[in-house]
C-alpha atoms as a PDB file:
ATOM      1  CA  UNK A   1      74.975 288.453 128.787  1.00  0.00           C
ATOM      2  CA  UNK A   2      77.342 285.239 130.286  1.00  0.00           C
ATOM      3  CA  UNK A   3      80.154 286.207 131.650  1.00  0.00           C
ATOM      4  CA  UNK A   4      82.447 283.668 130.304  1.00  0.00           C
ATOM      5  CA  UNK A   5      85.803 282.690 132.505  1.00  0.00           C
ATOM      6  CA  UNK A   6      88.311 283.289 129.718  1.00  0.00           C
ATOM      7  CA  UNK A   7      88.375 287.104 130.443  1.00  0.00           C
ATOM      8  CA  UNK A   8      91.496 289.611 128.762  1.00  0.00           C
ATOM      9  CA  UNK A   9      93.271 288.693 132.219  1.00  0.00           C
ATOM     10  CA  UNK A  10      93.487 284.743 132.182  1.00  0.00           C
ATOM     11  CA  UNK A  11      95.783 283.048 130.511  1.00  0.00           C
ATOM     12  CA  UNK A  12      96.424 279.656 128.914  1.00  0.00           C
ATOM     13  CA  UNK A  13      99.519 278.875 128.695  1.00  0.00           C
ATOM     14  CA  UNK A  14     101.355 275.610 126.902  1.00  0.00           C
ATOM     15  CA  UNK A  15     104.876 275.451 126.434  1.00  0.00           C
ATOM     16  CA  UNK A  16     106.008 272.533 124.418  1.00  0.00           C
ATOM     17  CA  UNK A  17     109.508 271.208 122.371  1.00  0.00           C
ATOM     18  CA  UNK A  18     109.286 271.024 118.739  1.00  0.00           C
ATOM     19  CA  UNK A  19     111.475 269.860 116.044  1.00  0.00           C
ATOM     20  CA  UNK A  20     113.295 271.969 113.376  1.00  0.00           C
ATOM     21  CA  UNK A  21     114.076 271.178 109.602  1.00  0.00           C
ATOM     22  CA  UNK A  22     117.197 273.389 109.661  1.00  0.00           C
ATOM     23  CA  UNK A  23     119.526 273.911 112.832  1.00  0.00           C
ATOM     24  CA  UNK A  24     118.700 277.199 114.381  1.00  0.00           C
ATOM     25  CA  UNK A  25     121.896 279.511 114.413  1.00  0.00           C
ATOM     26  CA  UNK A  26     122.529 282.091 116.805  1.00  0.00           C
ATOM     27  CA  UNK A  27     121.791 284.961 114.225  1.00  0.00           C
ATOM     28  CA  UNK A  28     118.497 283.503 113.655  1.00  0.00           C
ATOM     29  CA  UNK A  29     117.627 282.721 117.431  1.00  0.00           C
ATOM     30  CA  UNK A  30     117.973 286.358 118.052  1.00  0.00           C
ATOM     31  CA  UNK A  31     114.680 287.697 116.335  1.00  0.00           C
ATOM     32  CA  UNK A  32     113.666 290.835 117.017  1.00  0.00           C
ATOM     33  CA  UNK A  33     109.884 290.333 117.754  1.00  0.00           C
ATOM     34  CA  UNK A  34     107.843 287.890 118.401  1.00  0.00           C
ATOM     35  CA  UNK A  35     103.559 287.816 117.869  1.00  0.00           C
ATOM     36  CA  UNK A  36     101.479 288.464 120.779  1.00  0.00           C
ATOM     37  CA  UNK A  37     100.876 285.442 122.802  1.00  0.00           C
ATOM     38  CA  UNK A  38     104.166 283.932 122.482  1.00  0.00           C
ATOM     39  CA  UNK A  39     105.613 284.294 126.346  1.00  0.00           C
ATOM     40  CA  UNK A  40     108.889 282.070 125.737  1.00  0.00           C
ATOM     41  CA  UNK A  41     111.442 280.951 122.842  1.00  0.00           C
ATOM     42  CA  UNK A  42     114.209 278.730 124.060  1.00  0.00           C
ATOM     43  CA  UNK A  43     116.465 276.401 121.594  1.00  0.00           C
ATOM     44  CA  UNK A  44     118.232 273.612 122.713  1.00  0.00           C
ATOM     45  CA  UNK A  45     122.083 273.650 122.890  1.00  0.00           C
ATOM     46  CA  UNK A  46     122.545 271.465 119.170  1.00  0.00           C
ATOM     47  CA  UNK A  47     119.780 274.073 117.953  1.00  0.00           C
ATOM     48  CA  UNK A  48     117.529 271.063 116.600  1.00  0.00           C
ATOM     49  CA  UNK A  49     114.726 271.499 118.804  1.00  0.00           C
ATOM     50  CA  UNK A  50     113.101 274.616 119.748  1.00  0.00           C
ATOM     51  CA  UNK A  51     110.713 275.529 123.212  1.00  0.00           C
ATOM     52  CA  UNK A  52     107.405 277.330 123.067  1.00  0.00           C
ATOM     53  CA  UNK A  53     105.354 278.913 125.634  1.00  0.00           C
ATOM     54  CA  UNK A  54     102.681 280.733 124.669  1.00  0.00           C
ATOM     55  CA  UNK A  55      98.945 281.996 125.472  1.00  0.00           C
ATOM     56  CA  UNK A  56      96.134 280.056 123.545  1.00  0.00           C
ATOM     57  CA  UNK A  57      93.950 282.940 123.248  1.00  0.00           C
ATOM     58  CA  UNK A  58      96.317 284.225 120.870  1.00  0.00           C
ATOM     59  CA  UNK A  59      98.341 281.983 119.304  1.00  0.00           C
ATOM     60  CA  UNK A  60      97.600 278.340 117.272  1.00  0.00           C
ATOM     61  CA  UNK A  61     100.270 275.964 116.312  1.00  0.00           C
ATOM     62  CA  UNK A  62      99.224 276.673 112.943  1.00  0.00           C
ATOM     63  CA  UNK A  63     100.232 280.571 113.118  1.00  0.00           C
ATOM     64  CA  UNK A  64     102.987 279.436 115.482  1.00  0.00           C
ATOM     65  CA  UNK A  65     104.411 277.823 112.388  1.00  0.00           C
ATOM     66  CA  UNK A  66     104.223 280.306 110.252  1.00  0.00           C
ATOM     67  CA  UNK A  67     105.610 282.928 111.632  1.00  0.00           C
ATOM     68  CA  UNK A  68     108.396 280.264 112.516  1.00  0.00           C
ATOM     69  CA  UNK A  69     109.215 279.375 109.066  1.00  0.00           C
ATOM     70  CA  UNK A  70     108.615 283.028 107.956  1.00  0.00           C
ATOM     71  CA  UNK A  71     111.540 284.015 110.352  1.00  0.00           C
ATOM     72  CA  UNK A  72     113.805 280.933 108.755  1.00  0.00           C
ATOM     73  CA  UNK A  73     113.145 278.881 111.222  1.00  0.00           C
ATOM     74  CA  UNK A  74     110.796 275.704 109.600  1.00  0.00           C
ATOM     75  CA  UNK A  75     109.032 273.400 111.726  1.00  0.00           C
ATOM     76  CA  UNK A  76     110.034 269.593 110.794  1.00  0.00           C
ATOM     77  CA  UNK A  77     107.922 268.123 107.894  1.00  0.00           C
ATOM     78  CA  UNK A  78     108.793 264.692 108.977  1.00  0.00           C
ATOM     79  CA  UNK A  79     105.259 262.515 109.252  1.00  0.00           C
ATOM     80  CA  UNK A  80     105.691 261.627 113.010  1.00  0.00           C
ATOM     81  CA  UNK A  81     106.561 265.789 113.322  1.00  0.00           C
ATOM     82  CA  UNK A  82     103.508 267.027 111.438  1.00  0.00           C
ATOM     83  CA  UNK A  83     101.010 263.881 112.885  1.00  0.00           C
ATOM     84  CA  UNK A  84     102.277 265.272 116.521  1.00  0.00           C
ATOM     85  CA  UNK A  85     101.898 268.804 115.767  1.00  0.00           C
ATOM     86  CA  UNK A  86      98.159 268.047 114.167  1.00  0.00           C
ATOM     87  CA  UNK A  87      97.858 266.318 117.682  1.00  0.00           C
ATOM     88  CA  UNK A  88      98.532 269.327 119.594  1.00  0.00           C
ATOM     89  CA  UNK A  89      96.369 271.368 117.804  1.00  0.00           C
ATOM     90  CA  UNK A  90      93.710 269.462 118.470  1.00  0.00           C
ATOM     91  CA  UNK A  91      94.416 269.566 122.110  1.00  0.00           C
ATOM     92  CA  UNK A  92      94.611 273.357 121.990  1.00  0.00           C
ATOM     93  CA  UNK A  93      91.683 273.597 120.597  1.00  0.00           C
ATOM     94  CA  UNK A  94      89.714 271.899 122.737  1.00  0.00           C
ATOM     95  CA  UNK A  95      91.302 273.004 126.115  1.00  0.00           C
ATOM     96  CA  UNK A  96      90.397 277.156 124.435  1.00  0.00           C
ATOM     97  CA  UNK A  97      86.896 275.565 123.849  1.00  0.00           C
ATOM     98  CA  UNK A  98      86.354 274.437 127.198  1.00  0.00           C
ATOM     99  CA  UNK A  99      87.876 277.495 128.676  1.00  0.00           C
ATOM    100  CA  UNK A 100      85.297 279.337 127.359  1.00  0.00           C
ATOM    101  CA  UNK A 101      82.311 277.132 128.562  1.00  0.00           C
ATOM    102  CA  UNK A 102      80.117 278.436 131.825  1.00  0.00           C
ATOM    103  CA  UNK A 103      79.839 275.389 133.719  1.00  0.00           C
ATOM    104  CA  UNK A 104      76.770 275.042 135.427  1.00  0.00           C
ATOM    105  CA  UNK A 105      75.990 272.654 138.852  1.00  0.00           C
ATOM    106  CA  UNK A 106      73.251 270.571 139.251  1.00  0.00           C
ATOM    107  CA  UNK A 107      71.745 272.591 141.908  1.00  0.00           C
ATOM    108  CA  UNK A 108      72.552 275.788 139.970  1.00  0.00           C
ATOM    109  CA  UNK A 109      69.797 277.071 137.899  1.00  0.00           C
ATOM    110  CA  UNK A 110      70.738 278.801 134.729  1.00  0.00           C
ATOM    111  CA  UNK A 111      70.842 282.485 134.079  1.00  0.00           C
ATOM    112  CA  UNK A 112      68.061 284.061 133.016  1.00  0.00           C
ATOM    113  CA  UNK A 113      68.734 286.796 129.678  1.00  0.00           C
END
């Protein structure tokens, strides 16, 4: 079998600034646990923007944003908001798909099963 190079030790990381329907408050921005994967939470000082770093092995923008709005803290559902965050997605996505392909040289041969 392939060894692949996303092992349980490497990470992905992404940190990124995203826009809030509601202004975050300070009894909201202290929640008490956060999903693995998710390395940082930062708001901004007017609380209308909020900062995400977190592991793409375990975390999508998609679960990112519901267990955002779950802890009363909804993601923007402004067009230009959602378009970007569809955007990202698809970035992640394809940046955990080629972490997970064994590149192979020219003068390489493959591995044999």
């Amino acid at each position: 079998m392939l060894e692949t190079p996303m092992s349980k030790t490497d990470r992905l990381t992404r940190t990124l600034s995203l826009s809030l329907e509601v202004r975050a408050t300070p009894a909201i921005t202290a929640m008490p646990s956060r999903p693995e994967g998710i390395l940082d939470l930062r708001f901004d000082a007017h609380g209308g923007n909020i900062t995400v770093t977190y592991d793409l092995r375990h975390v999508t923008i998609p679960a990112l944003e519901a267990w955002l709005a779950a802890n009363g803290l909804p993601l923007s559902k402004s067009l230009p908001s959602r378009l970007w965050r569809r955007w990202l997605a698809f970035k992640d996505d394809n940046r955990r798909d080629q972490a997970a392909i064994v590149h192979q040289c020219c003068s390489v041969p493959p591995a044999k099963d």
